[in-house]
C-alpha atoms as a PDB file:
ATOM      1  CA  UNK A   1      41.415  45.934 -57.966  1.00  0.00           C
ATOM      2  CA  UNK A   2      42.701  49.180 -59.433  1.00  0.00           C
ATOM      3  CA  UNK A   3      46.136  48.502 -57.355  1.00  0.00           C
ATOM      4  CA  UNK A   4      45.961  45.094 -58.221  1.00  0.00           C
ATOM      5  CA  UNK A   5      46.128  45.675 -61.998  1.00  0.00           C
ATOM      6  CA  UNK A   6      48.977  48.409 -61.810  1.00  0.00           C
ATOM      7  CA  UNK A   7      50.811  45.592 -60.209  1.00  0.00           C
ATOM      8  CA  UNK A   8      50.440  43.088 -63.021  1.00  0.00           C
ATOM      9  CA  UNK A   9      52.292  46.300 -64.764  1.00  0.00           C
ATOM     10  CA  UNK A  10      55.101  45.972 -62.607  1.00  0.00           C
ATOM     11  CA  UNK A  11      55.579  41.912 -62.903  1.00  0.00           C
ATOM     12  CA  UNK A  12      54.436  39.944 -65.754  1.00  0.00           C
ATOM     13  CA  UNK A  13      52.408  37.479 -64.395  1.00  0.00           C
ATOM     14  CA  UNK A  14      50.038  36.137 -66.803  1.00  0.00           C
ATOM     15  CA  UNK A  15      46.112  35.906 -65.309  1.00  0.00           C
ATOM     16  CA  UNK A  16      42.162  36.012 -66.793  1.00  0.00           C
ATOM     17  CA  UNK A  17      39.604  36.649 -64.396  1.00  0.00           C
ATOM     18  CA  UNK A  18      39.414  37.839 -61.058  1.00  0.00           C
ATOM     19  CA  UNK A  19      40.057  34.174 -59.588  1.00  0.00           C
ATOM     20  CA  UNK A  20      43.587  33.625 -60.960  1.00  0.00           C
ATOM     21  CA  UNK A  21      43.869  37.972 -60.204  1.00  0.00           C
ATOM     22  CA  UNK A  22      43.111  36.576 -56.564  1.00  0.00           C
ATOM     23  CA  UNK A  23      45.830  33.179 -57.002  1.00  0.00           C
ATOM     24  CA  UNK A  24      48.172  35.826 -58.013  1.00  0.00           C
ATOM     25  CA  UNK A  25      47.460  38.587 -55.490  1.00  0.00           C
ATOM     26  CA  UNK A  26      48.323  35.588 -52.830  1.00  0.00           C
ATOM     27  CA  UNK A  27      51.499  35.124 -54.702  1.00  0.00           C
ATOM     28  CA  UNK A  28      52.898  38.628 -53.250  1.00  0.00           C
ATOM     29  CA  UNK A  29      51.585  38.403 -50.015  1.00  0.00           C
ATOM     30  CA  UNK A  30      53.239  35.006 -49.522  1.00  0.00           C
ATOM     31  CA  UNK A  31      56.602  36.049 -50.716  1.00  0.00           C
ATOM     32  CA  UNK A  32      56.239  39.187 -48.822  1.00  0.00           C
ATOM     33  CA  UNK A  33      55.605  37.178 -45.384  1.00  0.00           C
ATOM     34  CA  UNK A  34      58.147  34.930 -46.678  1.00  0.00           C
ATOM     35  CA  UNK A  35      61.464  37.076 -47.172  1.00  0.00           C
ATOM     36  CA  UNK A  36      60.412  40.381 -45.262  1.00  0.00           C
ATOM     37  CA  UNK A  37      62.540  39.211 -42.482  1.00  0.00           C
ATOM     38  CA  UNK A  38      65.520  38.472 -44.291  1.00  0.00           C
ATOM     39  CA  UNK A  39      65.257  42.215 -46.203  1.00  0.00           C
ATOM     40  CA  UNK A  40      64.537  43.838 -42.907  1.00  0.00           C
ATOM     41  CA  UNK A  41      68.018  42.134 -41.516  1.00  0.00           C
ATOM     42  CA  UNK A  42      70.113  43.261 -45.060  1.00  0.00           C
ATOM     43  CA  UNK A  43      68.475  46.966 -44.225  1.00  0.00           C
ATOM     44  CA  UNK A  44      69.796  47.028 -40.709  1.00  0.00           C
ATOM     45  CA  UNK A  45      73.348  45.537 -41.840  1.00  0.00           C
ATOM     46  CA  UNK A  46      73.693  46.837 -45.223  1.00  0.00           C
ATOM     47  CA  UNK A  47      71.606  50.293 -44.876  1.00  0.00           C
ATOM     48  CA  UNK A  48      69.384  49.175 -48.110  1.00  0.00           C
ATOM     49  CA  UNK A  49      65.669  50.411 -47.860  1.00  0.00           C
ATOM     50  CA  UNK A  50      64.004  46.831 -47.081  1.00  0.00           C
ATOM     51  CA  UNK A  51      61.335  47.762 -49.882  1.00  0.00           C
ATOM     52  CA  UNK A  52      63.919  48.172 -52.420  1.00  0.00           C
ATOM     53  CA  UNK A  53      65.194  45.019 -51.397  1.00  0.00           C
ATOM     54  CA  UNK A  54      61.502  43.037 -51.551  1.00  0.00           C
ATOM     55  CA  UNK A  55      60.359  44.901 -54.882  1.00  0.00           C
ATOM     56  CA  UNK A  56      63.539  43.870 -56.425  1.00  0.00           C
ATOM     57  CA  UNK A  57      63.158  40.632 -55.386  1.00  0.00           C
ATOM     58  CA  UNK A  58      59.408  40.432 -56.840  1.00  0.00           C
ATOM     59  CA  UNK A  59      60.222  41.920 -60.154  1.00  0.00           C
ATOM     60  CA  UNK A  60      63.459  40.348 -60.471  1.00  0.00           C
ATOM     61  CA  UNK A  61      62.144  36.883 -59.805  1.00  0.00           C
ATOM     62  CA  UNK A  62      58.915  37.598 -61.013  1.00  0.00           C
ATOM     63  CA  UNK A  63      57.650  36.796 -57.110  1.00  0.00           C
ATOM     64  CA  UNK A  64      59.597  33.847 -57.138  1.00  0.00           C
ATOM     65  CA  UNK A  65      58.039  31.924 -59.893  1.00  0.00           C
ATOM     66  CA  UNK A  66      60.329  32.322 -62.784  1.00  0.00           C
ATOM     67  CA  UNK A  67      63.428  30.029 -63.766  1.00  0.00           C
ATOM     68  CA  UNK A  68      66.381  31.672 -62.039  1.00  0.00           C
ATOM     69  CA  UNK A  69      65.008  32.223 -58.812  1.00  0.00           C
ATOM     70  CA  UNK A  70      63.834  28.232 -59.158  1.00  0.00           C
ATOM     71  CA  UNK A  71      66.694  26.593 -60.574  1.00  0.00           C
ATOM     72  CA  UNK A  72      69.212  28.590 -58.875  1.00  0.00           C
ATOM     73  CA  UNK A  73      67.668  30.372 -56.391  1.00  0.00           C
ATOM     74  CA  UNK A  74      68.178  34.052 -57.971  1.00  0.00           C
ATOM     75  CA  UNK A  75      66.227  36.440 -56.503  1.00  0.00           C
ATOM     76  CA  UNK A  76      67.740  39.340 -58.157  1.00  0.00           C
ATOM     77  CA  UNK A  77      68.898  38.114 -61.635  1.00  0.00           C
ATOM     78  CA  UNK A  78      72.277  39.001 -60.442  1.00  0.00           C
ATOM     79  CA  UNK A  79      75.166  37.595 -63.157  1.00  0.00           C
ATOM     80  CA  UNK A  80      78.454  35.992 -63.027  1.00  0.00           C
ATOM     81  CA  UNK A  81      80.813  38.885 -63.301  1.00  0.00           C
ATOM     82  CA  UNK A  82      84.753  37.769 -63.229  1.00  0.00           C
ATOM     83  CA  UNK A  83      84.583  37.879 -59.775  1.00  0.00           C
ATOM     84  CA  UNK A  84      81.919  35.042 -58.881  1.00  0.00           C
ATOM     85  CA  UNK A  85      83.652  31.982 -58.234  1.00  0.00           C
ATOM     86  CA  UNK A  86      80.518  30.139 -56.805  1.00  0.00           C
ATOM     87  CA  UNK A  87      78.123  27.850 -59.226  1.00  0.00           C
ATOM     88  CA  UNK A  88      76.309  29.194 -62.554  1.00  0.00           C
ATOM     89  CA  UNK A  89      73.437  28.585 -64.366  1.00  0.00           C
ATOM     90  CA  UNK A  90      72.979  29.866 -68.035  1.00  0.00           C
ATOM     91  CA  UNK A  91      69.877  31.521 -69.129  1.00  0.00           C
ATOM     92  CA  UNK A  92      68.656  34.101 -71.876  1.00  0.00           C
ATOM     93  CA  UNK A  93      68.953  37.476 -71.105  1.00  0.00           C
ATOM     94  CA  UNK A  94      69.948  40.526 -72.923  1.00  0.00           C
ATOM     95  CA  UNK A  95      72.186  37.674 -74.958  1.00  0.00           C
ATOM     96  CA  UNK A  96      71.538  33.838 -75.216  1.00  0.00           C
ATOM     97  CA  UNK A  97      73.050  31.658 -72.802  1.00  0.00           C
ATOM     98  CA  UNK A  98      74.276  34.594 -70.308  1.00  0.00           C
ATOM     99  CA  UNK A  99      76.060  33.162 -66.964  1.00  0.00           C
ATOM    100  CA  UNK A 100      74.170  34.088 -64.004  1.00  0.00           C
ATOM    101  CA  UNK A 101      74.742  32.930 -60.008  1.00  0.00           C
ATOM    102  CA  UNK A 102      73.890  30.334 -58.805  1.00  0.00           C
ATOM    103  CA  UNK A 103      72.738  29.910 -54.488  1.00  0.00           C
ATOM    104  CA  UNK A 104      72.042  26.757 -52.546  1.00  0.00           C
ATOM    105  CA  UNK A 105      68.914  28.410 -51.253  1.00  0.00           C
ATOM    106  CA  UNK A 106      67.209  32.085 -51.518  1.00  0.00           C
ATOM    107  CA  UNK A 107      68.628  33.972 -48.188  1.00  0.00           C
ATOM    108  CA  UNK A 108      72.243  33.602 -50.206  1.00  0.00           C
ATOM    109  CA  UNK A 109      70.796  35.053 -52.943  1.00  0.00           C
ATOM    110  CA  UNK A 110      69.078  38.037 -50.847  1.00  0.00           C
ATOM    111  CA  UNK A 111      72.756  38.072 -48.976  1.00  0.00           C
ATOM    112  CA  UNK A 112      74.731  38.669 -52.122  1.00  0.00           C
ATOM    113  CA  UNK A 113      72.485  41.465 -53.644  1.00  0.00           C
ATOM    114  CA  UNK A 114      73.250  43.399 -50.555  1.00  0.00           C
ATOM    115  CA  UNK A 115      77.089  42.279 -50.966  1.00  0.00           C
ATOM    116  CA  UNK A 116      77.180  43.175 -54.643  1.00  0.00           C
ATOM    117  CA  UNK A 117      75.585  46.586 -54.195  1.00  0.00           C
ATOM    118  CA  UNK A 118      77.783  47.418 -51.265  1.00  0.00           C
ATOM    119  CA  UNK A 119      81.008  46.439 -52.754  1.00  0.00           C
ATOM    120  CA  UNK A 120      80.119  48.136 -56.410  1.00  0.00           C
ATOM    121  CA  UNK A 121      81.614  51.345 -56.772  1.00  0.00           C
ATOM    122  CA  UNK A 122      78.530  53.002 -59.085  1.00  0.00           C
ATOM    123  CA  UNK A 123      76.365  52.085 -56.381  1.00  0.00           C
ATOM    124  CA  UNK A 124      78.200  53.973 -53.474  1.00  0.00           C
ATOM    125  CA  UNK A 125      76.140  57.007 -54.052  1.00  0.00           C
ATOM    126  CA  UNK A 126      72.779  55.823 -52.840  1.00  0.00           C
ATOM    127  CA  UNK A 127      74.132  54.397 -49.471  1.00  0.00           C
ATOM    128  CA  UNK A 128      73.956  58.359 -48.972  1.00  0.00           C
ATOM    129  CA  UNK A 129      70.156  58.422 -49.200  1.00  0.00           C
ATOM    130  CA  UNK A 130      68.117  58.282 -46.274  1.00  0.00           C
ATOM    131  CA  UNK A 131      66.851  54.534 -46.243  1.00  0.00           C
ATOM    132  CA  UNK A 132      63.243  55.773 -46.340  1.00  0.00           C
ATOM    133  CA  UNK A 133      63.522  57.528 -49.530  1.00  0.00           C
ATOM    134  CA  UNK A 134      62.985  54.661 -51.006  1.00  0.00           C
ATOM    135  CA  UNK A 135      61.729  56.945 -54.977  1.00  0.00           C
ATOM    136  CA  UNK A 136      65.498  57.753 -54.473  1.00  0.00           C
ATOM    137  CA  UNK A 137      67.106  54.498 -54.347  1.00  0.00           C
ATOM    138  CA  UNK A 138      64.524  53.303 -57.538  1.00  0.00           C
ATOM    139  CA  UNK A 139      65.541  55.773 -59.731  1.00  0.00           C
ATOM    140  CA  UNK A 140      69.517  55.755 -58.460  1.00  0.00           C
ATOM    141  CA  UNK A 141      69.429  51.674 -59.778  1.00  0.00           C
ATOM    142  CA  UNK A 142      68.367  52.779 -63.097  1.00  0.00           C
ATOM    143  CA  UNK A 143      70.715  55.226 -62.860  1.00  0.00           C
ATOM    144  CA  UNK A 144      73.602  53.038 -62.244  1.00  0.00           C
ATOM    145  CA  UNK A 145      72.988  50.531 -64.828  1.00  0.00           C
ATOM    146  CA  UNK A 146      71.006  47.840 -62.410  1.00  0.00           C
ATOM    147  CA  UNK A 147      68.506  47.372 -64.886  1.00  0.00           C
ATOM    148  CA  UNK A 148      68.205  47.861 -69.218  1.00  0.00           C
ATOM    149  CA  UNK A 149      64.426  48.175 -68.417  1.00  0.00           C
ATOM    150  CA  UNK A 150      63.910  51.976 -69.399  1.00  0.00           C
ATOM    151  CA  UNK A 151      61.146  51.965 -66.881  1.00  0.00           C
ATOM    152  CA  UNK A 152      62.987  49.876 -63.805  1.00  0.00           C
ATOM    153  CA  UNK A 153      62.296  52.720 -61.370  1.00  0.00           C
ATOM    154  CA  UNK A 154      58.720  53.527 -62.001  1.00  0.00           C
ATOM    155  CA  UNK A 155      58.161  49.584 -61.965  1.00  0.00           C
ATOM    156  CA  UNK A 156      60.062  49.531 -58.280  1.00  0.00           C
ATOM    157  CA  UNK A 157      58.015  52.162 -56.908  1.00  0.00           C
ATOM    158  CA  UNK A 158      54.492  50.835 -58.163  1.00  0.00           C
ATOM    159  CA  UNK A 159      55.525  47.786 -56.040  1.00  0.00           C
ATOM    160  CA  UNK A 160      56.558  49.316 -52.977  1.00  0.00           C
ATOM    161  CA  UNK A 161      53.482  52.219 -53.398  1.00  0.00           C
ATOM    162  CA  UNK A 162      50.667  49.307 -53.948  1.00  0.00           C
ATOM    163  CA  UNK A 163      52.032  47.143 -52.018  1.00  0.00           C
ATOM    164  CA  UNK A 164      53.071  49.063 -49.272  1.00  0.00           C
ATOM    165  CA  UNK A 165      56.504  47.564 -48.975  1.00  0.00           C
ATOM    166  CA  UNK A 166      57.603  51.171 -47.530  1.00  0.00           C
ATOM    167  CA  UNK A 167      56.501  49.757 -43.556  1.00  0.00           C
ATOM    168  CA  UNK A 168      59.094  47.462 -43.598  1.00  0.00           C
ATOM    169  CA  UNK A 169      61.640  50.581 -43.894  1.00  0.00           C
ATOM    170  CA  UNK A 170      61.185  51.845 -40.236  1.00  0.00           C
ATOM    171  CA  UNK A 171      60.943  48.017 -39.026  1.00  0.00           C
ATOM    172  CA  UNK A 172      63.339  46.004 -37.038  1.00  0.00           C
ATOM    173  CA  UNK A 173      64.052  42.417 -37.347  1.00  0.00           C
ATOM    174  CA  UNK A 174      60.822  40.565 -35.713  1.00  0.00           C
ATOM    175  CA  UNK A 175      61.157  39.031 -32.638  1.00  0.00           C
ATOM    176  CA  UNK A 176      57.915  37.559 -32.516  1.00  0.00           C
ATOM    177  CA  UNK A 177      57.566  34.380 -30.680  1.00  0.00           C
ATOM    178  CA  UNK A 178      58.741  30.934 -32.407  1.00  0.00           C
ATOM    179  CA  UNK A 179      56.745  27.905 -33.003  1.00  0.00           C
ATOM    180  CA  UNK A 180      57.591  25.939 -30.228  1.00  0.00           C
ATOM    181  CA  UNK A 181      60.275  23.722 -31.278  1.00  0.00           C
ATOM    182  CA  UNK A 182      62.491  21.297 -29.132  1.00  0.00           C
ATOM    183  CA  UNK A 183      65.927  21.003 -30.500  1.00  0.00           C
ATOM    184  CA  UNK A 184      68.366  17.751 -30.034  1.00  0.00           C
ATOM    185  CA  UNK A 185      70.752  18.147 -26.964  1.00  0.00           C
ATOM    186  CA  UNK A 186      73.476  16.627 -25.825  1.00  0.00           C
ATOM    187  CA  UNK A 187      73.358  16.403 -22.214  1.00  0.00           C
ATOM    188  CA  UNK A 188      76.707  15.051 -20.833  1.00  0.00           C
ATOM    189  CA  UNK A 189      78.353  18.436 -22.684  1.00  0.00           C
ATOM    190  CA  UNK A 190      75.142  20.788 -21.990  1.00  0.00           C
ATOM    191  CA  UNK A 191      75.163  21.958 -25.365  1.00  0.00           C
ATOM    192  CA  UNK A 192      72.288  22.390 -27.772  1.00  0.00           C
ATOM    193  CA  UNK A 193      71.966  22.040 -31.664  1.00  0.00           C
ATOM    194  CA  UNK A 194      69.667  21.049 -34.199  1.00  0.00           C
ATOM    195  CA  UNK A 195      70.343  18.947 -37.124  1.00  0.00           C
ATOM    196  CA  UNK A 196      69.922  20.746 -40.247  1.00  0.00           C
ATOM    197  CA  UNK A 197      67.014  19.920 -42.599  1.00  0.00           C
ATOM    198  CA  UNK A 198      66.314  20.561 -46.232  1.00  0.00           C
ATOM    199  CA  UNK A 199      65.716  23.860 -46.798  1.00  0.00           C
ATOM    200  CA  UNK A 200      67.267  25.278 -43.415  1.00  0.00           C
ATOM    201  CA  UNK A 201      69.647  27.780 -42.951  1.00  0.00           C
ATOM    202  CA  UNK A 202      71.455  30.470 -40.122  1.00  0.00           C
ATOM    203  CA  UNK A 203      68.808  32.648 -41.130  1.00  0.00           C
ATOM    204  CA  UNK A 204      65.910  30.192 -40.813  1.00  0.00           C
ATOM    205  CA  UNK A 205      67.290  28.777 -37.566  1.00  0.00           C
ATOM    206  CA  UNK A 206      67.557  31.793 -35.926  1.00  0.00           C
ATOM    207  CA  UNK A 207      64.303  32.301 -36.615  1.00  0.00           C
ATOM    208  CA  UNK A 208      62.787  29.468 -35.692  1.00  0.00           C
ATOM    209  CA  UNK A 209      64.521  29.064 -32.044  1.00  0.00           C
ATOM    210  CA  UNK A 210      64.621  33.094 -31.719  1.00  0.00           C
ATOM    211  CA  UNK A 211      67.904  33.794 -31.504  1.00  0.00           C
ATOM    212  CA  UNK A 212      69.623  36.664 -32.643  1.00  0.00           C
ATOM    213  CA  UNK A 213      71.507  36.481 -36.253  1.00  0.00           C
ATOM    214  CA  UNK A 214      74.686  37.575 -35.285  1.00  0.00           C
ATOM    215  CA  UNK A 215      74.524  34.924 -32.486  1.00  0.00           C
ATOM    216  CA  UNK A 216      73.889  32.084 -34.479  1.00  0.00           C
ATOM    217  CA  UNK A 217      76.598  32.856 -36.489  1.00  0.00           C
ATOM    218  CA  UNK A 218      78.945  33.478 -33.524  1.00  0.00           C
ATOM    219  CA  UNK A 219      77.806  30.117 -32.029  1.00  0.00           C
ATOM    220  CA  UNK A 220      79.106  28.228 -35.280  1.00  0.00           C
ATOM    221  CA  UNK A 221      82.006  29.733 -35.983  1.00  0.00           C
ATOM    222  CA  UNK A 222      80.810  31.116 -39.446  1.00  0.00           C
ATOM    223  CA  UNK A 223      81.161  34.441 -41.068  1.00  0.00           C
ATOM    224  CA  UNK A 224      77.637  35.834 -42.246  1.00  0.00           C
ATOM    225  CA  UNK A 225      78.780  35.191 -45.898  1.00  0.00           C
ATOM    226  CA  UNK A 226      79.979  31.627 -45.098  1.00  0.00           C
ATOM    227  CA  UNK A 227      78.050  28.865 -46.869  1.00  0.00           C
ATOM    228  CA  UNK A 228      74.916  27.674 -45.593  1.00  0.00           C
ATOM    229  CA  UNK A 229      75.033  24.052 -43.636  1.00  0.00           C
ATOM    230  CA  UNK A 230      74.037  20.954 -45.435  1.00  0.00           C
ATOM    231  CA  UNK A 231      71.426  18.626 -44.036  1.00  0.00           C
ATOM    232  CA  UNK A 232      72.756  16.645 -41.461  1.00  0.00           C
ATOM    233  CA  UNK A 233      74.859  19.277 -40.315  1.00  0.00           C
ATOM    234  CA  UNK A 234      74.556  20.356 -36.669  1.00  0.00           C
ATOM    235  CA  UNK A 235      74.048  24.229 -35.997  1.00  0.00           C
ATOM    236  CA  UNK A 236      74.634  25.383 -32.261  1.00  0.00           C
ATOM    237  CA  UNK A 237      72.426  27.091 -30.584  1.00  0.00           C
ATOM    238  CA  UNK A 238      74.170  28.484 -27.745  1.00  0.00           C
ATOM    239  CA  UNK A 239      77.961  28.767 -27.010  1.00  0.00           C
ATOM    240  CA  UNK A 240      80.052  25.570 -27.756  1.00  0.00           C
ATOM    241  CA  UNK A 241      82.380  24.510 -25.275  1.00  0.00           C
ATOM    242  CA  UNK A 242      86.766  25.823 -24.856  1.00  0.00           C
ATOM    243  CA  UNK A 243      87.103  21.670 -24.953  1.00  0.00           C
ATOM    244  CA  UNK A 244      85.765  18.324 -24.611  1.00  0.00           C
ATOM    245  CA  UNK A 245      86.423  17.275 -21.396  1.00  0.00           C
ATOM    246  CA  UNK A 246      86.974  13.468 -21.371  1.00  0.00           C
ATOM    247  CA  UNK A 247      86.932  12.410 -25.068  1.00  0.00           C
ATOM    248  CA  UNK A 248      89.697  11.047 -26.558  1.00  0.00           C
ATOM    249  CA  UNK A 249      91.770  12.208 -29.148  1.00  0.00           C
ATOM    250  CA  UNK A 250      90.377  12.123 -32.611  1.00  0.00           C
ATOM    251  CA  UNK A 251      92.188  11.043 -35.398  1.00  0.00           C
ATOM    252  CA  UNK A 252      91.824  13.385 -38.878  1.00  0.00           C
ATOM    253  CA  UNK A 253      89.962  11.349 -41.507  1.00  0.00           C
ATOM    254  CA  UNK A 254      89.673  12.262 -45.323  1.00  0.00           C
ATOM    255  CA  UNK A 255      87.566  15.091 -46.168  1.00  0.00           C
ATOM    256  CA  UNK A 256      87.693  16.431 -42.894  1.00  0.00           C
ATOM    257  CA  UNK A 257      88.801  19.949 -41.728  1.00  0.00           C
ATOM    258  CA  UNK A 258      88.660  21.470 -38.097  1.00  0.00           C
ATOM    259  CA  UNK A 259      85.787  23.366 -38.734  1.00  0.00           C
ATOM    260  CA  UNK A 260      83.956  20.311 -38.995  1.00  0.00           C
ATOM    261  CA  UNK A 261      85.689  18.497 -35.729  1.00  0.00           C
ATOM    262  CA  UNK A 262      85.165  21.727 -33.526  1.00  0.00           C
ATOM    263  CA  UNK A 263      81.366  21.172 -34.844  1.00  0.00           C
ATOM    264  CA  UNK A 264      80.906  17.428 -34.398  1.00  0.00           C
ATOM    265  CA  UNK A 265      82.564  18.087 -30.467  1.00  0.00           C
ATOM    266  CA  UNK A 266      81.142  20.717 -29.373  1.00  0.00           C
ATOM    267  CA  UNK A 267      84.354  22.903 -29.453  1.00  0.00           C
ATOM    268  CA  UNK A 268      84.916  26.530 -30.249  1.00  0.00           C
ATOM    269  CA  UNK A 269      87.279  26.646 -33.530  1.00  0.00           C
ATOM    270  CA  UNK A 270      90.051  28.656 -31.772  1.00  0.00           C
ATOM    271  CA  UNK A 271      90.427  26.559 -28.560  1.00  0.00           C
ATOM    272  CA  UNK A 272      90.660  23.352 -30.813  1.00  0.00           C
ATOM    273  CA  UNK A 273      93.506  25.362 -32.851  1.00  0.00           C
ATOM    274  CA  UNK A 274      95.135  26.074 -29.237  1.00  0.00           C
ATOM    275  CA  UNK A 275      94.856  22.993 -27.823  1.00  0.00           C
ATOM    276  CA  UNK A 276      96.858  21.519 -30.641  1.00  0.00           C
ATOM    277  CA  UNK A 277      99.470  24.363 -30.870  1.00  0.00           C
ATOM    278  CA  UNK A 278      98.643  25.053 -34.549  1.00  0.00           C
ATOM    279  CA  UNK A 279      98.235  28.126 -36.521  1.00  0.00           C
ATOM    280  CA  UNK A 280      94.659  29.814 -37.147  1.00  0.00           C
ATOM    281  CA  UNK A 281      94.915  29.418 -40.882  1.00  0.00           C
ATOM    282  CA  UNK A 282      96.675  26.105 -40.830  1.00  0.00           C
ATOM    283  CA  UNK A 283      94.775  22.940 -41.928  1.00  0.00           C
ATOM    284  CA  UNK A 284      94.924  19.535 -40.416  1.00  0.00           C
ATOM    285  CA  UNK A 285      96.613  16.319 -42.504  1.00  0.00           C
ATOM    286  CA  UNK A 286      94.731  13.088 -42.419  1.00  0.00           C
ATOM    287  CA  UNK A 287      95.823  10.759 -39.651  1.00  0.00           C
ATOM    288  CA  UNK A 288      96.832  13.716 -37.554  1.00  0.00           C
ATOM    289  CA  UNK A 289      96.130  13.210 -34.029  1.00  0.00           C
ATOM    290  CA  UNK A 290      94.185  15.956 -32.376  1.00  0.00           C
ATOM    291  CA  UNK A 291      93.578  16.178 -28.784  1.00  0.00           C
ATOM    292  CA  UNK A 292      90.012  17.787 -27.669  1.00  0.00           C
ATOM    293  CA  UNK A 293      91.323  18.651 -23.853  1.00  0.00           C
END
């Protein structure tokens, strides 16, 4: 209980009695078991302590409970800056009505806090710290201008120390069996996808079929940063095909692009571009006539 209460000093979570202390000691083991994963992957890519990365995410979100990381999926109470060009969502901060980012679920948000501190030029300094020094990184944030809260670092580090979010610094991503889980497949191409649900993404996919994140993303022709698929959208789970032998040519309706015909065929982005004779970065016109083989 005494760790317990020095975390309700970290993150404001209101709670009488040791019942709703209880409710609320559940709340960071779930989001622990929840995003670990995804922190453990932005350490190995990124080179950020994965306890940074999770005791951010608690404070910041105030374990996933308060508005931003809600409404907009925020995990990090990251704001606009000029050079967001995604959606916003206004909320009181240090001024009324601030602009902060906006996700269309949480791994985006966990994504672009390891983006934003990567790309920020007063943050360059701690990627020089050894990823286990994880007091280091705390008190480098404050440092840096992360946080206004005069006592960001101490907060970080009563997390990770009570918590013991430090484990997850020597960890790699788990590969610990899936539920099993038959996807859709499309026998006359042997291919394999699924068909996206709500709340899905690469990340969650991956997960759930156990195969590797870089794969998944190679599979779809998507860059990690890419946006995540809608529901209804198919996601690949193995190679997709150079062509499609046998199908006839497809006509480009409106709204379409050839990232979405390579997916709804089966074909690898590139070999559609080649099959037509067209440019990498050129985009298709509506009634053009594409052929598949």
């Amino acid at each position: 209980m005494k760790k317990l209460a020095s975390l309700f000093l970290a993150v404001a979570i209101p709670f009488c009695g040791s019942t709703a202390a209880e409710k609320n000691q559940d709340l960071y083991a779930d989001y622990i078991d929840t995003y670990s994963d995804i922190a453990i992957r932005e350490m190995v890519d990124y080179g950020i302590p994965a306890s940074i990365t999770l005791a951010q995410g608690i404070l910041e979100s105030g374990v996933g409970k308060s508005r931003l990381a809600v409404e907009a999926n925020n995990h990090f109470g990251i704001k606009c800056h000029n050079d967001w060009t995604g959606e916003t969502i206004t909320h009181d901060d240090d001024r009324r009505r601030e602009c902060f980012r906006k996700y269309d679920n949480a791994e985006e948000s966990f994504i672009d806090h390891s983006q934003f501190l990567k790309s920020k030029a007063r943050y360059s300094f701690l990627f020089e710290l050894d990823r286990r020094d994880y007091k280091g990184w705390a008190k480098g944030l404050k440092q840096a201008g992360y946080a206004t809260d005069k006592n960001y670092a101490d907060r970080l580090v009563t997390l990770i120390e009570d918590l013991e979010l430090y484990r997850f610094d020597d960890m790699a991503p788990s590969t610990e069996p899936a539920p099993k889980a038959e996807p859709i497949r499309i026998e006359e191409k042997n291919l394999k996808f699924v068909i996206v649900q709500k709340g899905e993404s690469y990340f969650t996919i991956a997960k759930k079929y156990r195969i590797p994140f870089n794969l998944i993303y190679s599979y779809n022709d998507v860059e990690k940063t890419a946006r995540q698929p809608k529901p209804g959208d198919k996601v690949y789970l193995r190679p997709k095909n150079t062509s499609c032998k046998g199908c006839p040519p497809h006509t480009v309706k409106e709204g379409e692009s050839m990232f979405s015909i390579s997916q709804e065929y089966g074909i690898k982005i590139h070999s559609l571009y080649d099959l037509n004779s067209m440019s990498y970065d050129s985009t298709p016109y509506v009634g053009q006539v594409l052929m598949l083989y």
